[in-house]
C-alpha atoms as a PDB file:
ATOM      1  CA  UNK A   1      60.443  34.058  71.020  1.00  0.00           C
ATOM      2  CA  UNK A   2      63.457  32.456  70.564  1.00  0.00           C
ATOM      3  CA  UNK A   3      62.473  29.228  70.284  1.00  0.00           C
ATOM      4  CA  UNK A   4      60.248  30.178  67.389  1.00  0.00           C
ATOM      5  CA  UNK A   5      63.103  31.536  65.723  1.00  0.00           C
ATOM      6  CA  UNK A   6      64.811  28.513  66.059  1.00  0.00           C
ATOM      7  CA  UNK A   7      61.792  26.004  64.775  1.00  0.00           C
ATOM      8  CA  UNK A   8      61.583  28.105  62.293  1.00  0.00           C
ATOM      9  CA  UNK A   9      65.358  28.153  61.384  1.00  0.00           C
ATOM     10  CA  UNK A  10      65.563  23.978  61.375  1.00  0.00           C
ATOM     11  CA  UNK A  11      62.709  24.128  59.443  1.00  0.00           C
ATOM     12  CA  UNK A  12      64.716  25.975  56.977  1.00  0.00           C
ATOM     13  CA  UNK A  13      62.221  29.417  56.784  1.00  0.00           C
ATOM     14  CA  UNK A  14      63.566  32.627  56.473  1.00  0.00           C
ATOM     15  CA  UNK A  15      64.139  34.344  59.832  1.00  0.00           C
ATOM     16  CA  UNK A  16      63.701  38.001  60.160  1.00  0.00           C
ATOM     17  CA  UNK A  17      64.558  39.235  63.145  1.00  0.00           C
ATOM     18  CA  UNK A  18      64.365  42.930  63.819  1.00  0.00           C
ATOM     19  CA  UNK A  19      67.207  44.615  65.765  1.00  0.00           C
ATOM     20  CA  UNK A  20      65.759  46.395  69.000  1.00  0.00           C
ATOM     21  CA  UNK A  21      65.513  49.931  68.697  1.00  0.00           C
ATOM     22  CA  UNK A  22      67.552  51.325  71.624  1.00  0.00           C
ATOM     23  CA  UNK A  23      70.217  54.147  72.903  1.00  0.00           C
ATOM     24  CA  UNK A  24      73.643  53.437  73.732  1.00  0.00           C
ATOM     25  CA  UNK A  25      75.403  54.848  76.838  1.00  0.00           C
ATOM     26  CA  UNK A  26      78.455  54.803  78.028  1.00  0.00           C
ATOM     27  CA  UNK A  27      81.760  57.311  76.797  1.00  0.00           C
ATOM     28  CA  UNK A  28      84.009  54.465  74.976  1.00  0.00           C
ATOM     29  CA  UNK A  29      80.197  53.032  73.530  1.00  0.00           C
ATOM     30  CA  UNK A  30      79.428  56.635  72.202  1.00  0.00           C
ATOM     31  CA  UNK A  31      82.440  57.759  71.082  1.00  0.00           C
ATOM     32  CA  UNK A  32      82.770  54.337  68.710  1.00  0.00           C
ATOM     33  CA  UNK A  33      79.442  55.193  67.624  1.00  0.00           C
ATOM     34  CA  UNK A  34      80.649  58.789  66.735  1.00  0.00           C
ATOM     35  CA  UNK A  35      83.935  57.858  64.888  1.00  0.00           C
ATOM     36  CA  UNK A  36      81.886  54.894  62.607  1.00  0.00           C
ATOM     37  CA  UNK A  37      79.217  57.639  62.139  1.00  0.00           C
ATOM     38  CA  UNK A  38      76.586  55.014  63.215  1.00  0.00           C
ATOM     39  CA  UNK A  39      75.064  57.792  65.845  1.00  0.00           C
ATOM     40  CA  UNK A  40      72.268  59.962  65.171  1.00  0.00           C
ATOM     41  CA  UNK A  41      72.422  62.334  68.067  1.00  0.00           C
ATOM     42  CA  UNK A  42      74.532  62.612  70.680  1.00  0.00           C
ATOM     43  CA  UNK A  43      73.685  63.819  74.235  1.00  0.00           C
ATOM     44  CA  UNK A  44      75.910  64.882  76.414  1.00  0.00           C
ATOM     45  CA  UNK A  45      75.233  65.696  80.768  1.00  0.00           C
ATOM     46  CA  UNK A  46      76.373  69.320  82.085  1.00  0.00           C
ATOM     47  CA  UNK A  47      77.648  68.083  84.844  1.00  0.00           C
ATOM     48  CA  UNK A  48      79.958  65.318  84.430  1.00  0.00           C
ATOM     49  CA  UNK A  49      83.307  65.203  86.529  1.00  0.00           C
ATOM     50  CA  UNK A  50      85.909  65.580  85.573  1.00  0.00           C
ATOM     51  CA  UNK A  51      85.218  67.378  82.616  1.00  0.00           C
ATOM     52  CA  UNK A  52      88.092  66.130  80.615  1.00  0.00           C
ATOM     53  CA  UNK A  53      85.959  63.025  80.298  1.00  0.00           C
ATOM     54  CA  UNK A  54      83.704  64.850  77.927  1.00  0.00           C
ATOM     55  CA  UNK A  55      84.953  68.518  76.792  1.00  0.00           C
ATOM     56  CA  UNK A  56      86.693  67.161  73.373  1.00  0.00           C
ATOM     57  CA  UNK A  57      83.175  64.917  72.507  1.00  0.00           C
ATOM     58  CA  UNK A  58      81.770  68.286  70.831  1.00  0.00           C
ATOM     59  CA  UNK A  59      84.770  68.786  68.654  1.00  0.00           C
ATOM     60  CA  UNK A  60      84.846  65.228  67.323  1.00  0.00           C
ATOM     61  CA  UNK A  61      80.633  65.321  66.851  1.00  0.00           C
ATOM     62  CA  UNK A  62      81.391  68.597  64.393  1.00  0.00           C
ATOM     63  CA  UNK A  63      84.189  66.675  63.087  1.00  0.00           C
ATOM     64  CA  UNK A  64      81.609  63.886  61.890  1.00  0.00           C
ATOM     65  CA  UNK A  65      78.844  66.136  61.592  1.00  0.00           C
ATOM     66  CA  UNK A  66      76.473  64.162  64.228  1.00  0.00           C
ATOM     67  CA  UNK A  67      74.687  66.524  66.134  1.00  0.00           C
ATOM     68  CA  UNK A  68      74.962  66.632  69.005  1.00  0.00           C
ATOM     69  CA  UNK A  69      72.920  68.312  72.516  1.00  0.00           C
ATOM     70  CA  UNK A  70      74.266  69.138  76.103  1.00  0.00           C
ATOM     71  CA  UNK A  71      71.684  68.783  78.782  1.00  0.00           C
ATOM     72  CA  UNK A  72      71.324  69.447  82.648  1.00  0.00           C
ATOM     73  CA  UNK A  73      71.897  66.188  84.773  1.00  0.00           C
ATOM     74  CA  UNK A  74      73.612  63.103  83.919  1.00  0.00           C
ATOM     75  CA  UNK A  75      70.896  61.892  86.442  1.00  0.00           C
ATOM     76  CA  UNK A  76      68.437  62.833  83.920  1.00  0.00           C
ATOM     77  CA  UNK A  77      70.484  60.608  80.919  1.00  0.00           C
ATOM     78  CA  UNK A  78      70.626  57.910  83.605  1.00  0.00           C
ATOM     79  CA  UNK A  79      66.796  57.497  83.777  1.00  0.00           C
ATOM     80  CA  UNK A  80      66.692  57.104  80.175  1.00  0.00           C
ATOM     81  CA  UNK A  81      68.703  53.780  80.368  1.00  0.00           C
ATOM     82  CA  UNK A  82      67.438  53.064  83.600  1.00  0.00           C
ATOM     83  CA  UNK A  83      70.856  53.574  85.630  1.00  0.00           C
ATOM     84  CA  UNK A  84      71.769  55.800  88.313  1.00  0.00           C
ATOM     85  CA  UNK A  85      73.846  57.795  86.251  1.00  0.00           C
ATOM     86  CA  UNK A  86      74.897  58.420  82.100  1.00  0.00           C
ATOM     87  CA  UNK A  87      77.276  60.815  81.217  1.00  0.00           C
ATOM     88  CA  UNK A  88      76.437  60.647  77.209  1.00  0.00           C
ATOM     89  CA  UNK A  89      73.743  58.901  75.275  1.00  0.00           C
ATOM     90  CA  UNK A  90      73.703  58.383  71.441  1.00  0.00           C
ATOM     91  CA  UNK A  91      70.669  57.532  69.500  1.00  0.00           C
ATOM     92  CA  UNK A  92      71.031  55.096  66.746  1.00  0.00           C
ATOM     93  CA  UNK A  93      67.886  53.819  65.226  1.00  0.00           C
ATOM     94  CA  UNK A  94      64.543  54.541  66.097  1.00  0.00           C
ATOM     95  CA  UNK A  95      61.181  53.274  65.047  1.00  0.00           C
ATOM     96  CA  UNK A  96      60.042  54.375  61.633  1.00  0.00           C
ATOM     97  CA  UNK A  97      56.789  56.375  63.076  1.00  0.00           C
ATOM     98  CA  UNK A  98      59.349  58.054  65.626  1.00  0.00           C
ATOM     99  CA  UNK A  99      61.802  59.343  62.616  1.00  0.00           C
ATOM    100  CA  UNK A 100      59.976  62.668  62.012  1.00  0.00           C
ATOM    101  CA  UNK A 101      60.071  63.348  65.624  1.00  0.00           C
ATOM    102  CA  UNK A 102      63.901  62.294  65.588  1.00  0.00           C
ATOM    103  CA  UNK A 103      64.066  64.591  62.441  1.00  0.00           C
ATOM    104  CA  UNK A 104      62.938  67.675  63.799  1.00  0.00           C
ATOM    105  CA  UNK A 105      65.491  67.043  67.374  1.00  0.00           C
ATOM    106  CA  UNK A 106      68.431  66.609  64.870  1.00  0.00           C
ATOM    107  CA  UNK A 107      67.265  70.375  63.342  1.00  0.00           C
ATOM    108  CA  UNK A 108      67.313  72.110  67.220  1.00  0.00           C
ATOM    109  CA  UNK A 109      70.207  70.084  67.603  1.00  0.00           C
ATOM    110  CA  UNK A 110      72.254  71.260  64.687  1.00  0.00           C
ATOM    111  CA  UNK A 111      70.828  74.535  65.260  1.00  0.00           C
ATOM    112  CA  UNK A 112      71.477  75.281  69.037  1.00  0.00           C
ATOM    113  CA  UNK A 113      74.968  73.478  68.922  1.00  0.00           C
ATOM    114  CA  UNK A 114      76.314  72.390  65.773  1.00  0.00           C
ATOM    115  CA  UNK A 115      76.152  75.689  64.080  1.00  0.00           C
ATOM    116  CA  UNK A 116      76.492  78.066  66.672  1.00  0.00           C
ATOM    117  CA  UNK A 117      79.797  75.921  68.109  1.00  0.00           C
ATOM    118  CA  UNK A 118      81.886  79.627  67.376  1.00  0.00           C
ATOM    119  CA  UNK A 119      80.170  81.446  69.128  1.00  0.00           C
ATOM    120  CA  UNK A 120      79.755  79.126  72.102  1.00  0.00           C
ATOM    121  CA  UNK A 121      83.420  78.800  72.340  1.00  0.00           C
ATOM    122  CA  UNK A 122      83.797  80.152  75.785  1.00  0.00           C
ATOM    123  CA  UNK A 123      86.455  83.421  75.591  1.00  0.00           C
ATOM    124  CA  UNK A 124      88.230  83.987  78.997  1.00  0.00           C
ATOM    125  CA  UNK A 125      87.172  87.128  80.437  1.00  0.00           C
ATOM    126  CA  UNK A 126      85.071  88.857  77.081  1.00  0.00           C
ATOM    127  CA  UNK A 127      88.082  90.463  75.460  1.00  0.00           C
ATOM    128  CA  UNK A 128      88.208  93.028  77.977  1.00  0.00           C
ATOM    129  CA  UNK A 129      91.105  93.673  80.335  1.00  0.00           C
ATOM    130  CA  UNK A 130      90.426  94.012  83.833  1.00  0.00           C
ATOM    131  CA  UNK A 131      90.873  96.762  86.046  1.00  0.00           C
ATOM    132  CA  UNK A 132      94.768  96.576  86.658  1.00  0.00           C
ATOM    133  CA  UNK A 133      95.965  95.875  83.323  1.00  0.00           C
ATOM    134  CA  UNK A 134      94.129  98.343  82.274  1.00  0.00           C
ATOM    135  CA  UNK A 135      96.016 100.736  84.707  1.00  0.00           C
ATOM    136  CA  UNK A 136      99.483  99.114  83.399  1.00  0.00           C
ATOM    137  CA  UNK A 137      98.816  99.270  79.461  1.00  0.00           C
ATOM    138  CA  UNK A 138      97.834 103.274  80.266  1.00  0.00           C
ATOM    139  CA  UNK A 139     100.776 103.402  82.537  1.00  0.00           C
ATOM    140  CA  UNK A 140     103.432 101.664  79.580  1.00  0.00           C
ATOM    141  CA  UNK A 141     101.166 104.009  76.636  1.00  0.00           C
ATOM    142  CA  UNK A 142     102.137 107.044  78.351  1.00  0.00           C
ATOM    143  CA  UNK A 143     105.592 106.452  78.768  1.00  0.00           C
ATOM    144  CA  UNK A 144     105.987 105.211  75.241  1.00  0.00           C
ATOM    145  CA  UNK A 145     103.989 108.743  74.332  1.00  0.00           C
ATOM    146  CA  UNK A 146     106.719 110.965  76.385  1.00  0.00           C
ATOM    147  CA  UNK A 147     109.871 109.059  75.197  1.00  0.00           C
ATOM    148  CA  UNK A 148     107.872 109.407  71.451  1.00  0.00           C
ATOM    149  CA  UNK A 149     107.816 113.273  72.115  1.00  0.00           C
ATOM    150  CA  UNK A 150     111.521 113.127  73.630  1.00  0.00           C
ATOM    151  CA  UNK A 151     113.038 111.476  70.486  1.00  0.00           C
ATOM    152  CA  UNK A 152     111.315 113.856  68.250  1.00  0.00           C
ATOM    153  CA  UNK A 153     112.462 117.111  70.347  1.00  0.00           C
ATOM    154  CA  UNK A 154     115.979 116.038  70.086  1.00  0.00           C
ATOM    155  CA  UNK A 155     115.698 115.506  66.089  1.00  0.00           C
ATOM    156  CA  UNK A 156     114.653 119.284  65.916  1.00  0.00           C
END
């Protein structure tokens, strides 16, 4: 193949050569990708460790409005590039017959994890106190009630 291509370049043809079609792996790779807005979709493993590696990819995805997925097994990424493992994959071009299917991945995408990122925003303990503070805010209410109803006994 590349021989042809260089025949035909001393013969003075036009070349065309057609980029391969393939997805980038690799955190530093991705997160280029992400900043020049050059990625399509981004998926990101579960269960990558340390987590720090990956938590702030999310943020910077909705930053640059690339949507982006979260699946189970950076095992499962790694078969996709054919390595052992792959913490984050980004797809960049993909064959023109393959860009409605790419189409309608970026839609779940956007809608499982783009647009739902409030709500996914994990909130420590639900907004509900636990069973000790509980017993301490009744605890400081009641006093504040009684020294409430002392102050107001000695203005009468």
């Amino acid at each position: 193949r590349l021989s042809a291509l260089a025949k035909k370049r001393a013969d003075g043809q036009a070349v065309e050569s057609k980029r391969p079609h393939l997805v980038k792996y690799g955190l530093n790779h991705v997160t280029a990708l992400v900043e020049n807005n050059k990625a399509k979709l981004v998926v990101i493993a579960h269960d990558v460790e340390p987590l720090e590696l990956v938590v702030w990819l999310p943020t910077l995805c909705q930053k640059k409005n690339v949507p982006y997925v979260i699946v189970k097994g950076k095992s499962r990424l790694g078969q996709v590039v054919h390595k052992k493992t792959a913490a984050v994959l980004a797809v960049t071009t993909v064959n023109p017959e393959d860009e409605p299917d790419l189409k309608r991945l970026i839609d779940v995408a956007r809608g499982q994890f783009n647009d739902r990122a409030a709500e996914i925003r994990k909130t420590w303990g639900g907004q509900e106190l636990g069973i000790k503070s509980s017993h301490k805010r009744a605890r400081k209410e009641a006093i504040a009630r009684q020294e409430e109803k002392a102050r107001l006994a000695t203005r009468n």
